[in-house]
C-alpha atoms as a PDB file:
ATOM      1  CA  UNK A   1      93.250 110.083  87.862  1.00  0.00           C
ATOM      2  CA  UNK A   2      90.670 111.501  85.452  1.00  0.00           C
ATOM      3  CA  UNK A   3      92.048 108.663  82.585  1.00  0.00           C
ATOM      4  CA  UNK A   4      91.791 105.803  85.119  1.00  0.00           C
ATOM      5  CA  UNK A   5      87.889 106.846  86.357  1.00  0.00           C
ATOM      6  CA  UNK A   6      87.069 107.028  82.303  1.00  0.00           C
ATOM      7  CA  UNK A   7      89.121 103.305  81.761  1.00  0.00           C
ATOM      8  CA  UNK A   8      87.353 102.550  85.003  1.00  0.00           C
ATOM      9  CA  UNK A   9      83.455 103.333  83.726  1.00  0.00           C
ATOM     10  CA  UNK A  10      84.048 101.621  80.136  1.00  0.00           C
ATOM     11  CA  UNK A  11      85.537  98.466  82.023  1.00  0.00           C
ATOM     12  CA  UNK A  12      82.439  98.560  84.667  1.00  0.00           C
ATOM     13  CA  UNK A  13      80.115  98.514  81.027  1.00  0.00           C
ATOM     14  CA  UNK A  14      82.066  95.563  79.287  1.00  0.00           C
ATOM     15  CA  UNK A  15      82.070  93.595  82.457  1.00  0.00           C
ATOM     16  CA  UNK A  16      78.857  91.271  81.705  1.00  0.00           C
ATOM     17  CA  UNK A  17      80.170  90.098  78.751  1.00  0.00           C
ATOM     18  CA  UNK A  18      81.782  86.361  79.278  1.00  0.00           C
ATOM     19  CA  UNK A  19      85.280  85.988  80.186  1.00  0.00           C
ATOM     20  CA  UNK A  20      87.770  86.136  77.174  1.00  0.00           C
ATOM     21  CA  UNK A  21      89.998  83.002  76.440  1.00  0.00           C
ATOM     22  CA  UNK A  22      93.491  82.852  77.206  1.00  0.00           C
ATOM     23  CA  UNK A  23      96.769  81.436  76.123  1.00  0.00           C
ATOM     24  CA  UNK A  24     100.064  80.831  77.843  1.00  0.00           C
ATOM     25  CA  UNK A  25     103.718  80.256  77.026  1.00  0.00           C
ATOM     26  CA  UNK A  26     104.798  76.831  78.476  1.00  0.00           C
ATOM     27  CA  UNK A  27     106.912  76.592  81.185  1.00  0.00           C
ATOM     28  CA  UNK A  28     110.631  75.217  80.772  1.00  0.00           C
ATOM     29  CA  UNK A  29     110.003  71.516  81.352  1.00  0.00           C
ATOM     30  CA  UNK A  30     112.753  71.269  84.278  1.00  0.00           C
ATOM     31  CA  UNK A  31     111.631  74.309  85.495  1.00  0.00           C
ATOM     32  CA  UNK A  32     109.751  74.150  89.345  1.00  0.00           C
ATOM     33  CA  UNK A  33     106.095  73.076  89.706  1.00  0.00           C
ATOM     34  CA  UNK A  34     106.508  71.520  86.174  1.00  0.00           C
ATOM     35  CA  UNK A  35     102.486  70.176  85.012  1.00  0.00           C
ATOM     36  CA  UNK A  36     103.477  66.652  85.208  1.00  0.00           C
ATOM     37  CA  UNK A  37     103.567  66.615  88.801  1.00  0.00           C
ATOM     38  CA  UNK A  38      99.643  67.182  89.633  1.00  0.00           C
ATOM     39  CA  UNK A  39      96.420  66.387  87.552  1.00  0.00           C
ATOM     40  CA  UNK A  40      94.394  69.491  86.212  1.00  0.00           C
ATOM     41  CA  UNK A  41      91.247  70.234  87.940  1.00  0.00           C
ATOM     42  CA  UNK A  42      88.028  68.606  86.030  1.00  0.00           C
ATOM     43  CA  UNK A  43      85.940  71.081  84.153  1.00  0.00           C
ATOM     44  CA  UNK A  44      82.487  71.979  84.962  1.00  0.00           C
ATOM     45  CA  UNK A  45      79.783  71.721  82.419  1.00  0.00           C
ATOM     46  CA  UNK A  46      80.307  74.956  80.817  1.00  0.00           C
ATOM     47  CA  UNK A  47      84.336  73.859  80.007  1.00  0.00           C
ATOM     48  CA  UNK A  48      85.855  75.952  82.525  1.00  0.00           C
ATOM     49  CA  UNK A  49      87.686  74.062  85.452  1.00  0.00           C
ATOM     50  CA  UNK A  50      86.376  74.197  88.860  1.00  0.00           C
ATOM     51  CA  UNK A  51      84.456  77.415  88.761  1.00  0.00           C
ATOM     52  CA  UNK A  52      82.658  77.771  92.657  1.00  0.00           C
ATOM     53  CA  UNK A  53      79.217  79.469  93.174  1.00  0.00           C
ATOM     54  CA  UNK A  54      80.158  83.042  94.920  1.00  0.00           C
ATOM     55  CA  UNK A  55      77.383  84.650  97.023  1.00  0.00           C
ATOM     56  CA  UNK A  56      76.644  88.166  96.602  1.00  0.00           C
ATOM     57  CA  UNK A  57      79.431  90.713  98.068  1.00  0.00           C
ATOM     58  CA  UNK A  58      78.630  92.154 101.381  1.00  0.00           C
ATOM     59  CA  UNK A  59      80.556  95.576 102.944  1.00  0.00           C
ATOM     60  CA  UNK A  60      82.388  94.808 106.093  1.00  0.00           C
ATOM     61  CA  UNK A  61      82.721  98.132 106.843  1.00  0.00           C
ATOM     62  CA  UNK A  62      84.458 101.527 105.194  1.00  0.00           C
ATOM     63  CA  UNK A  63      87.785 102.714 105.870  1.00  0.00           C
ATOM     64  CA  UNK A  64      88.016 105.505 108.499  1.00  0.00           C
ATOM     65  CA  UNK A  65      91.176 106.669 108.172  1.00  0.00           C
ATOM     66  CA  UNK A  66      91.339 109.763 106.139  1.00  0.00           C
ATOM     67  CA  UNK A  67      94.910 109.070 104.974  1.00  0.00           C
ATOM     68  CA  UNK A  68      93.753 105.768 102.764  1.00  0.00           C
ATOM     69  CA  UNK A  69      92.504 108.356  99.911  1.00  0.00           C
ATOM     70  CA  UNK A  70      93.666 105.686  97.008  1.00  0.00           C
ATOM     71  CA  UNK A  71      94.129 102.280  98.109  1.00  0.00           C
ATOM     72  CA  UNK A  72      95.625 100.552  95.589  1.00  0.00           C
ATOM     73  CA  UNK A  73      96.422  96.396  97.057  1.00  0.00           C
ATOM     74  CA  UNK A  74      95.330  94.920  99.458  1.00  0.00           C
ATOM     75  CA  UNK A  75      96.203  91.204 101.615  1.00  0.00           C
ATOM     76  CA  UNK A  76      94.598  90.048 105.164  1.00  0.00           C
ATOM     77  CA  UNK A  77      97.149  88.842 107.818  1.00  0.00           C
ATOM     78  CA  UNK A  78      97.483  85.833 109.266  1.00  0.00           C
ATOM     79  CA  UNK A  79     100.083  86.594 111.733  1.00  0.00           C
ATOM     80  CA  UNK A  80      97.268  88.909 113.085  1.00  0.00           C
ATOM     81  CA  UNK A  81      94.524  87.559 112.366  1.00  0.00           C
ATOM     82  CA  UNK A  82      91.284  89.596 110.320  1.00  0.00           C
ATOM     83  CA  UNK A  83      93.858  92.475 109.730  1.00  0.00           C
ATOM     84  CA  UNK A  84      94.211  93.738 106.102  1.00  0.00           C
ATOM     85  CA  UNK A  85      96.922  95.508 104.882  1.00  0.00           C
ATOM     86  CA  UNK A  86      96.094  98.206 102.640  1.00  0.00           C
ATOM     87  CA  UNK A  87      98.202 100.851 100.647  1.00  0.00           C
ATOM     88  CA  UNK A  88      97.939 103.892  98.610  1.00  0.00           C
ATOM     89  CA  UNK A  89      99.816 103.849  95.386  1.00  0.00           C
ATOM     90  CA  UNK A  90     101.727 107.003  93.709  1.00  0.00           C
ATOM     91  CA  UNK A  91     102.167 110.375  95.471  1.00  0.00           C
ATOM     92  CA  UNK A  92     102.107 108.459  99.078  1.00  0.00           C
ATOM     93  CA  UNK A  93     104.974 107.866 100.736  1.00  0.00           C
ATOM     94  CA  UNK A  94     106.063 104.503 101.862  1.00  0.00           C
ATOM     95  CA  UNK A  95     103.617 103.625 104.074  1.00  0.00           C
ATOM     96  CA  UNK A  96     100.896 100.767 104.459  1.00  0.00           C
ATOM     97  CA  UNK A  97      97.960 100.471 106.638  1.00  0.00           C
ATOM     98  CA  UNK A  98      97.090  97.786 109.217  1.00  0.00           C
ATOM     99  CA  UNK A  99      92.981  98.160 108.579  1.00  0.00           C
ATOM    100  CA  UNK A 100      90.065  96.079 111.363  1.00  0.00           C
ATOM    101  CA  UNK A 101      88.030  93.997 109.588  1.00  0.00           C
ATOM    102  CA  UNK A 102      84.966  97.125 110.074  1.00  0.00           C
ATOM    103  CA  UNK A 103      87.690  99.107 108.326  1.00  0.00           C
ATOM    104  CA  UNK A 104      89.005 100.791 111.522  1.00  0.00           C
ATOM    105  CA  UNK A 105      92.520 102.263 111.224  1.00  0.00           C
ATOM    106  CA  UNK A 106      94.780  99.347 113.506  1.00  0.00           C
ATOM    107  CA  UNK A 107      98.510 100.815 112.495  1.00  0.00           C
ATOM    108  CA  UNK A 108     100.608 102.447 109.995  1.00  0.00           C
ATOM    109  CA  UNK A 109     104.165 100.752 109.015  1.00  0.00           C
ATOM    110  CA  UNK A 110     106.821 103.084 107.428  1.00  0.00           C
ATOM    111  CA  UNK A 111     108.727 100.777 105.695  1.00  0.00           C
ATOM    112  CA  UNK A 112     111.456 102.943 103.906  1.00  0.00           C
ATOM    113  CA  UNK A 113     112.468 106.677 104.722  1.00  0.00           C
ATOM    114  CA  UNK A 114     112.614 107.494 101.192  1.00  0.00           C
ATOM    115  CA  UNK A 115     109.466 107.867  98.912  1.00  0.00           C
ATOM    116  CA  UNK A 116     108.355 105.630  96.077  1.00  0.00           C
ATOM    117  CA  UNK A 117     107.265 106.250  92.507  1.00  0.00           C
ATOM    118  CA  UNK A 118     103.985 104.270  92.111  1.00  0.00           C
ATOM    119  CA  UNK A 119     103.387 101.297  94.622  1.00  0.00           C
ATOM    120  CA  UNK A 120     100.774  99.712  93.143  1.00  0.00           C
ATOM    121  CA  UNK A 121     100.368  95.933  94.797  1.00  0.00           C
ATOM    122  CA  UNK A 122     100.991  94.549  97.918  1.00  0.00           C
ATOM    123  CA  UNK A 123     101.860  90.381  98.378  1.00  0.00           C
ATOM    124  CA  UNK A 124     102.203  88.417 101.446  1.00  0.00           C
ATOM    125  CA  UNK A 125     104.360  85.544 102.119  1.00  0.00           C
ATOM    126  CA  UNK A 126     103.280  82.877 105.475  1.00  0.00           C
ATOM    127  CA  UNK A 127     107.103  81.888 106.775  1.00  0.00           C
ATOM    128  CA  UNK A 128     105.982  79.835 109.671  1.00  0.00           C
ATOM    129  CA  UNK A 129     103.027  80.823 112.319  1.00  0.00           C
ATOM    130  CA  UNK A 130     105.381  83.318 113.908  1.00  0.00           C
ATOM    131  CA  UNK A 131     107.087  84.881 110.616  1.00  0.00           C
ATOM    132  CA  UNK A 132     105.602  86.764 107.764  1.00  0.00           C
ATOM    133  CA  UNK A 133     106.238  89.115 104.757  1.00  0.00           C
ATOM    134  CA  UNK A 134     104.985  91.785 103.040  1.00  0.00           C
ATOM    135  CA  UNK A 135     105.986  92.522  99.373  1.00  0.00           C
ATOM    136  CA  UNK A 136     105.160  96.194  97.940  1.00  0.00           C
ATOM    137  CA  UNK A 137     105.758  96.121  94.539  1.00  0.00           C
ATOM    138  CA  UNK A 138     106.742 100.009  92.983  1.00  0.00           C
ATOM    139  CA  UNK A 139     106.175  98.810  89.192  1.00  0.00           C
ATOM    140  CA  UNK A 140     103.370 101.424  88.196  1.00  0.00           C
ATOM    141  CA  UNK A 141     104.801 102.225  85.056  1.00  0.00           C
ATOM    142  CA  UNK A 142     101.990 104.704  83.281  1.00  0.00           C
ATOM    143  CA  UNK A 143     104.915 106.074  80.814  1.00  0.00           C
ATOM    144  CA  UNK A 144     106.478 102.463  80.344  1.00  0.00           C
ATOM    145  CA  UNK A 145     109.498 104.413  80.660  1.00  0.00           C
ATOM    146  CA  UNK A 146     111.329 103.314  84.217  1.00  0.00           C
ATOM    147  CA  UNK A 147     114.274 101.271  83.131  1.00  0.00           C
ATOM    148  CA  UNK A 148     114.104  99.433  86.861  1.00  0.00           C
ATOM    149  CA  UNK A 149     111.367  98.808  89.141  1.00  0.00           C
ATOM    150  CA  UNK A 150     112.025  97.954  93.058  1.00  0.00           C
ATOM    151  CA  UNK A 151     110.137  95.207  94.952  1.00  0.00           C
ATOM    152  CA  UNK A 152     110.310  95.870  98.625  1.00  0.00           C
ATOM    153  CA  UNK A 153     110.254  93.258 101.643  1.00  0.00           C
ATOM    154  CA  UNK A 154     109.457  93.852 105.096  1.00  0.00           C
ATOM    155  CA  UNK A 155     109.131  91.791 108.001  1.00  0.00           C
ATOM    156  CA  UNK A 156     105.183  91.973 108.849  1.00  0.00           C
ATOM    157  CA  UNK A 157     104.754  92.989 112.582  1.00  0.00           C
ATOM    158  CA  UNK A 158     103.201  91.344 115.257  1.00  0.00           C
ATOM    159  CA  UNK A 159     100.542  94.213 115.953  1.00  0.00           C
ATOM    160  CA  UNK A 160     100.255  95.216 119.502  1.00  0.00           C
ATOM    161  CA  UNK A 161      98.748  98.293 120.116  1.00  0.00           C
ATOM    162  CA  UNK A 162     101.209 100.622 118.716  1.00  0.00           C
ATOM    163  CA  UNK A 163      99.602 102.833 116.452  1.00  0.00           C
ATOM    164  CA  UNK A 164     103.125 104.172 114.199  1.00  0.00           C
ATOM    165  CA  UNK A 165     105.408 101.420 113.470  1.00  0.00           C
ATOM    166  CA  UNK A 166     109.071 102.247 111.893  1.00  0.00           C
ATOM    167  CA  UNK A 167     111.162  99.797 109.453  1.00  0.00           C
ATOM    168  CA  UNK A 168     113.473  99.745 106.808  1.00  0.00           C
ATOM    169  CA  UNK A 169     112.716  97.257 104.012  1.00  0.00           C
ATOM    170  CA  UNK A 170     114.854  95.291 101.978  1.00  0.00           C
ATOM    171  CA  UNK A 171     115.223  95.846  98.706  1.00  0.00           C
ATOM    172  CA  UNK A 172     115.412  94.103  95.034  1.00  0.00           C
ATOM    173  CA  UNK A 173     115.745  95.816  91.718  1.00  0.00           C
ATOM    174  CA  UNK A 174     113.866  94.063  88.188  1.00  0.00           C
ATOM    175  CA  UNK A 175     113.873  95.209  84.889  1.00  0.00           C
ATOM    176  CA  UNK A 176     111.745  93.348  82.200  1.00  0.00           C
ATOM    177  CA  UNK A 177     113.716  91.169  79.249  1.00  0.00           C
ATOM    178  CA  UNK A 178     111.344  92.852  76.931  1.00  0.00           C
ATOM    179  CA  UNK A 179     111.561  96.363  78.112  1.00  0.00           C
ATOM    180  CA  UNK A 180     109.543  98.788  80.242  1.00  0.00           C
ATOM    181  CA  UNK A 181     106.002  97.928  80.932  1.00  0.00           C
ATOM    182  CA  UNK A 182     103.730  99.312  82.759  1.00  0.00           C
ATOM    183  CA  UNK A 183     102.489  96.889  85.848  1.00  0.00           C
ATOM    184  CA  UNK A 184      99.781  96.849  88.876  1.00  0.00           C
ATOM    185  CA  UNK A 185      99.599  93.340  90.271  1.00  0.00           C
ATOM    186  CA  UNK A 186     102.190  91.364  92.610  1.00  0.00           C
ATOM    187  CA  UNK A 187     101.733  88.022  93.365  1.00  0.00           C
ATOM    188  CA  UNK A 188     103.742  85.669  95.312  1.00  0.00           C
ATOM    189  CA  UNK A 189     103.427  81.759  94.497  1.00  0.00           C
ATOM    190  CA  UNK A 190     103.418  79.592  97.604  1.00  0.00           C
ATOM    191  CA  UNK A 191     104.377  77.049  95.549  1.00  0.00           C
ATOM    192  CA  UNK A 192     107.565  77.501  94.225  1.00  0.00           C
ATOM    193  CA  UNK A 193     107.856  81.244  96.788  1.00  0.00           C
ATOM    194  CA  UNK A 194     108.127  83.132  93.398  1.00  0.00           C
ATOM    195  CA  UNK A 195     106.762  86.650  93.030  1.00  0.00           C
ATOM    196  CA  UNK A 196     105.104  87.352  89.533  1.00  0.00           C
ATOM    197  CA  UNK A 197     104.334  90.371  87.889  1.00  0.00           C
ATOM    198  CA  UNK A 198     100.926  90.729  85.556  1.00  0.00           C
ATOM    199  CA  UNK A 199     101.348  93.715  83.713  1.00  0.00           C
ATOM    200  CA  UNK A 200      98.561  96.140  82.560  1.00  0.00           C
ATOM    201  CA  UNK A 201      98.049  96.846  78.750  1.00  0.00           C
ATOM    202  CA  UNK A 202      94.504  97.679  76.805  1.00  0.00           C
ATOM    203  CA  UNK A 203      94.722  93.808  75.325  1.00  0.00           C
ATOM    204  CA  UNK A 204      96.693  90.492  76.421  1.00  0.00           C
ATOM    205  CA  UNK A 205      98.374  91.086  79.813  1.00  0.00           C
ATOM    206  CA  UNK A 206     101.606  89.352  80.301  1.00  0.00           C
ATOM    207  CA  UNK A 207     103.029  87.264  83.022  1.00  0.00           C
ATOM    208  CA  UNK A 208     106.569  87.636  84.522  1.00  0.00           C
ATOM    209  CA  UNK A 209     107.783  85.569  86.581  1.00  0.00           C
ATOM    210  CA  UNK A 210     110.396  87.493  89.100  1.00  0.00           C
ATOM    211  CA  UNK A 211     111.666  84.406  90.670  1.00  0.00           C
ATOM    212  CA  UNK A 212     112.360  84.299  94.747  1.00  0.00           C
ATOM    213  CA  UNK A 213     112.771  87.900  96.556  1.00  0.00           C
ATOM    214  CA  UNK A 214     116.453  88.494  97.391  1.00  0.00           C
ATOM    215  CA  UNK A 215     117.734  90.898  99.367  1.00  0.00           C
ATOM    216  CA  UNK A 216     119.772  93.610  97.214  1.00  0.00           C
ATOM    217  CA  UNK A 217     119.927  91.540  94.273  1.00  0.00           C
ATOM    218  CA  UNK A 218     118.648  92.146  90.821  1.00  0.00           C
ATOM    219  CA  UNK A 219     116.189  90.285  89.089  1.00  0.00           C
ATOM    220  CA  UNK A 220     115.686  90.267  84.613  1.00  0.00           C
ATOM    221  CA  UNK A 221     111.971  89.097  84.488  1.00  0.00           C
ATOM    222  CA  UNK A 222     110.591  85.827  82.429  1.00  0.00           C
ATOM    223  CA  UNK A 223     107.441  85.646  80.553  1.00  0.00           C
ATOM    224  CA  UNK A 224     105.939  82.547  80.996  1.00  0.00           C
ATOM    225  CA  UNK A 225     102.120  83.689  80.305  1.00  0.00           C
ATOM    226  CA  UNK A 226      99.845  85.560  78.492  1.00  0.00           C
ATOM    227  CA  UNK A 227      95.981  86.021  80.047  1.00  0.00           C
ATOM    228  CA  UNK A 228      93.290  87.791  78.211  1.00  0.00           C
ATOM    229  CA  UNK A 229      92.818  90.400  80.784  1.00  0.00           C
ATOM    230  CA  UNK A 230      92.472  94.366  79.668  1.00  0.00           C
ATOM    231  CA  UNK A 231      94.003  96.443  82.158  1.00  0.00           C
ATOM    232  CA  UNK A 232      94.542  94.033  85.045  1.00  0.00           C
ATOM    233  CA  UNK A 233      94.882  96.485  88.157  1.00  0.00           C
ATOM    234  CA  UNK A 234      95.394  93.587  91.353  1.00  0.00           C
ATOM    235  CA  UNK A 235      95.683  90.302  92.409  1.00  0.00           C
ATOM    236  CA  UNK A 236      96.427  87.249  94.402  1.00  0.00           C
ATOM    237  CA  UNK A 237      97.138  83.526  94.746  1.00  0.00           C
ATOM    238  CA  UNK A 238      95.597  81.900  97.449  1.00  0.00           C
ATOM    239  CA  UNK A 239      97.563  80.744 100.319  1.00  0.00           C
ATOM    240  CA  UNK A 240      97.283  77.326  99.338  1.00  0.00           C
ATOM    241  CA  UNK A 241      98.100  77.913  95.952  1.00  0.00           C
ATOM    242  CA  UNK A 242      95.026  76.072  94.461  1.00  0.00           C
ATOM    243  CA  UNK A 243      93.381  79.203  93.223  1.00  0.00           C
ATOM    244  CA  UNK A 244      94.654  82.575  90.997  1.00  0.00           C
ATOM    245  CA  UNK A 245      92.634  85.414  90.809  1.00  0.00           C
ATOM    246  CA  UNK A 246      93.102  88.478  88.947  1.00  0.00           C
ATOM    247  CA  UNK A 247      90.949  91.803  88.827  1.00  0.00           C
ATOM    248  CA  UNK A 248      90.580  95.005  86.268  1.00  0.00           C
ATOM    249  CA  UNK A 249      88.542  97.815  86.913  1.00  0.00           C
ATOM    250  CA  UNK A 250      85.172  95.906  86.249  1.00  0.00           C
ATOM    251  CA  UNK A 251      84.971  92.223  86.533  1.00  0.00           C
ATOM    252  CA  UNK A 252      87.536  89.230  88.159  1.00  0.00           C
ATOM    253  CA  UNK A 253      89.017  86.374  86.476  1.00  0.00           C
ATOM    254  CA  UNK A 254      89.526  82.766  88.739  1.00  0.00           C
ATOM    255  CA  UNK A 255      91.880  80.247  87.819  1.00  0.00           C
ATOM    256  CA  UNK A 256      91.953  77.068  89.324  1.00  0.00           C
ATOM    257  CA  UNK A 257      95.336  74.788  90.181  1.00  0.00           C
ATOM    258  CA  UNK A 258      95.986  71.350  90.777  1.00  0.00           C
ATOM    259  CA  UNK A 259      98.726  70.297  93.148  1.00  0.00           C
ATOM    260  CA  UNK A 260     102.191  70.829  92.040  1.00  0.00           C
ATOM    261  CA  UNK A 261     101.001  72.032  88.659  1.00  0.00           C
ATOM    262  CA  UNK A 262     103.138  74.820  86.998  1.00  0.00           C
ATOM    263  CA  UNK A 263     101.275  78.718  87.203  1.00  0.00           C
ATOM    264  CA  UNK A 264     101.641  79.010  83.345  1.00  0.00           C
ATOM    265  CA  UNK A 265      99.805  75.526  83.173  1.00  0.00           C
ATOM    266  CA  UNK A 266      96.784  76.687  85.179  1.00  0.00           C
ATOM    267  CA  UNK A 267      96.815  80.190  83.432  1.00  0.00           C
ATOM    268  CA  UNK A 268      96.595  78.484  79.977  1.00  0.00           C
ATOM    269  CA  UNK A 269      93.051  77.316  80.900  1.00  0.00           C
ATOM    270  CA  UNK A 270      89.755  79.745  80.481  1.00  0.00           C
ATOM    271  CA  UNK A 271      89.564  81.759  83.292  1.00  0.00           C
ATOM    272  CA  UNK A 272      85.780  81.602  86.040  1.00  0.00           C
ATOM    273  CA  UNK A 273      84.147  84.472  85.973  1.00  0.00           C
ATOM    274  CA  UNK A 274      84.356  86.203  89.400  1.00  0.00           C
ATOM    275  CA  UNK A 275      82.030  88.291  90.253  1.00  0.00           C
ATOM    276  CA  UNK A 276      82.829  91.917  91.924  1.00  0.00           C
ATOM    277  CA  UNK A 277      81.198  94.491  94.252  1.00  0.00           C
ATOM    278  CA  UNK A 278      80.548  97.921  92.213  1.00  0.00           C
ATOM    279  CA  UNK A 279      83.219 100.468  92.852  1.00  0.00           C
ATOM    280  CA  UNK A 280      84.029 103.870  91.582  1.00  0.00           C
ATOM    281  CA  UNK A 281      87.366 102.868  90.777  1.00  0.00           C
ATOM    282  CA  UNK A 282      88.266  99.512  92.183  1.00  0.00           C
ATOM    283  CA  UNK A 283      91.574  97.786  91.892  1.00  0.00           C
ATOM    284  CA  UNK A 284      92.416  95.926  94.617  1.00  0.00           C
ATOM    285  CA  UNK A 285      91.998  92.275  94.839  1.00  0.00           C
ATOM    286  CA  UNK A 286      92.502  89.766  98.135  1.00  0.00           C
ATOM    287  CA  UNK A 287      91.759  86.221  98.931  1.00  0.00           C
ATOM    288  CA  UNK A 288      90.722  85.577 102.262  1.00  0.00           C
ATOM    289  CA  UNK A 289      93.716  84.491 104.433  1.00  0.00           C
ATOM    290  CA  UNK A 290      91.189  81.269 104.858  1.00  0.00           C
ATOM    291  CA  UNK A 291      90.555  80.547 101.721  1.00  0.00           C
ATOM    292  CA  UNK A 292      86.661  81.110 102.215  1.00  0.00           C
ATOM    293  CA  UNK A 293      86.173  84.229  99.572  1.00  0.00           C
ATOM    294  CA  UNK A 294      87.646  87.396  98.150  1.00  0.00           C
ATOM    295  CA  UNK A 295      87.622  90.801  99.344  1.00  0.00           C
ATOM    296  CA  UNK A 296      88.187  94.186  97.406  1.00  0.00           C
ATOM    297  CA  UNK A 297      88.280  98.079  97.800  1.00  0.00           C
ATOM    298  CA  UNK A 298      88.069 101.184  95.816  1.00  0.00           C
ATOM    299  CA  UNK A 299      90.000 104.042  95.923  1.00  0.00           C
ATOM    300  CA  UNK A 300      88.401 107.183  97.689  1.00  0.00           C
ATOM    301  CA  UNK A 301      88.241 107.971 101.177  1.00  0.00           C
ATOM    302  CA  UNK A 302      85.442 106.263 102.738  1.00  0.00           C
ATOM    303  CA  UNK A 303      85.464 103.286 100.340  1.00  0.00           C
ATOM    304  CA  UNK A 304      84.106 100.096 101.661  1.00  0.00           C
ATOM    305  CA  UNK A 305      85.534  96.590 101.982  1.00  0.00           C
ATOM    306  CA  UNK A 306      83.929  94.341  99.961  1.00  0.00           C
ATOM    307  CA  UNK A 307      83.763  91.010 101.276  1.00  0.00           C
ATOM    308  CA  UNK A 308      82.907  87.577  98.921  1.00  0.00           C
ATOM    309  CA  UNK A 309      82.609  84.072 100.363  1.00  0.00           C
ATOM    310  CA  UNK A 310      82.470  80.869  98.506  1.00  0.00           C
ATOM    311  CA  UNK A 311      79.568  78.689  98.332  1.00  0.00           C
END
């Protein structure tokens, strides 16, 4: 904890400087959501595609439950709709939060009887207006030394006044091509329903793609990207795929997607800046189930959820 509030500080001092450019490895040409099949966003004036105005961050409210001492990913619901979904990562067992908009404990969902090493994202996948899931991806990796890594899946409930919800999640094993790495950010593609990995290093992050969740199965991870981001901590690709954003410790990075265009395409562009709330030790990173802004957290009890909107 002490190394991550020192990273933390020194990112928080580095985060006015202008976002760093990036470069990504192709994707296979028959592979899904090839480039050819969408146009690239135009670039605004300063060369970086479709950058929106953001207004200031405003607090929603701070989390009351005394439990959510290190929340480490975050997503907002909507099978129920406002709710965010908030976790701790290692030394917690395997439990998420269902958190009010004002921050107000809803539920807790124990979704596997045995503990995890280091969940450190959380994804969510819209099945149909009745069906949803909820990925929680156990890839912290501080040693890279863990020779697997385990995704799990659960069924998101429909909340309804129970406060303690019980399940049992399914479960898939990856392992990187290149070895261990250490990881904090999940995301899940609604375009091709891929999950991806971003892992964390002091330089160029990397960009696995997982492929689709299945059940039991076991998963060897692709790079297919490389973003200039130091010590990328959370994440998440808009529901309708149009826009990727990634967070470290300090400042955001906003990618922008055409229709049908490949995630390593979009990702080989210069990132938007995108600006973030101060936080002692942020790292979680959500859009808006709408689409309207961003919202983020810090770890600490008490910490507040930042909400963003697009102008």
């Amino acid at each position: 904890m002490v190394r991550r509030r020192i990273i933390a500080s020194l990112l928080a001092l580095a985060a006015c400087a202008p976002p760093p450019p990036v470069a990504a490895t192709p994707p296979n040409s028959d592979g899904p959501g090839d480039a050819s099949e969408g146009e690239a966003p135009a670039p605004s004036d300063d060369g970086r595609a479709g950058c929106p105005r953001v207004a200031d961050a405003e607090s929603a409210g701070a989390l009351t439950a005394a439990e959510i001492d290190e929340a480490s990913g975050i997503v907002q619901s909507t099978r129920n709709p406002g709710v965010y979904w908030i976790h701790n990562d290692s030394g917690d067992s395997a439990r998420a939060f269902a958190v009010a908009p004002n921050g107000e404990l809803v539920a807790t969902l124990t979704f596997d009887t045995t503990a995890p090493v280091d969940v450190e994202d959380i994804a969510i996948e819209d099945v149909s207006a009745e069906a949803s899931y909820l990925y929680l991806a156990d890839i912290g990796d501080n040693a890279a030394a863990r020779a697997s890594l385990t995704i799990h899946r659960v069924a998101e409930p429909k909340l309804d006044g129970t406060t303690a919800i019980a399940a049992i999640s399914e479960k898939m094993r990856v392992r990187y091509a290149d070895g261990p790495q250490d990881a904090e950010t999940l995301l899940f593609d609604p375009e091709t329903r891929e999950l991806v990995i971003v892992t964390k290093t002091f330089g160029v992050a990397a960009v696995h793609r997982v492929g689709p969740f299945v059940a039991g199965g076991d998963a060897t991870t692709e790079k297919i990207a490389s973003i200039d981001v130091a010590l990328a901590t959370g994440g998440e690709i808009a529901r309708d795929g149009r826009r990727i954003g990634v967070r470290n410790y300090g400042r955001g990075y906003l990618w922008t997607r055409a229709p049908g265009e490949a995630l390593a395409a979009a990702l080989a562009r210069p990132p938007c800046d995108l600006p973030l709330a101060t936080e002692r030790q942020g790292e979680s990173f959500a859009f808006l189930a709408d689409g309207s802004g961003y919202v983020t957290v810090s770890e600490g009890r008490g910490a507040k959820l930042h909400v963003s909107r697009f102008e």
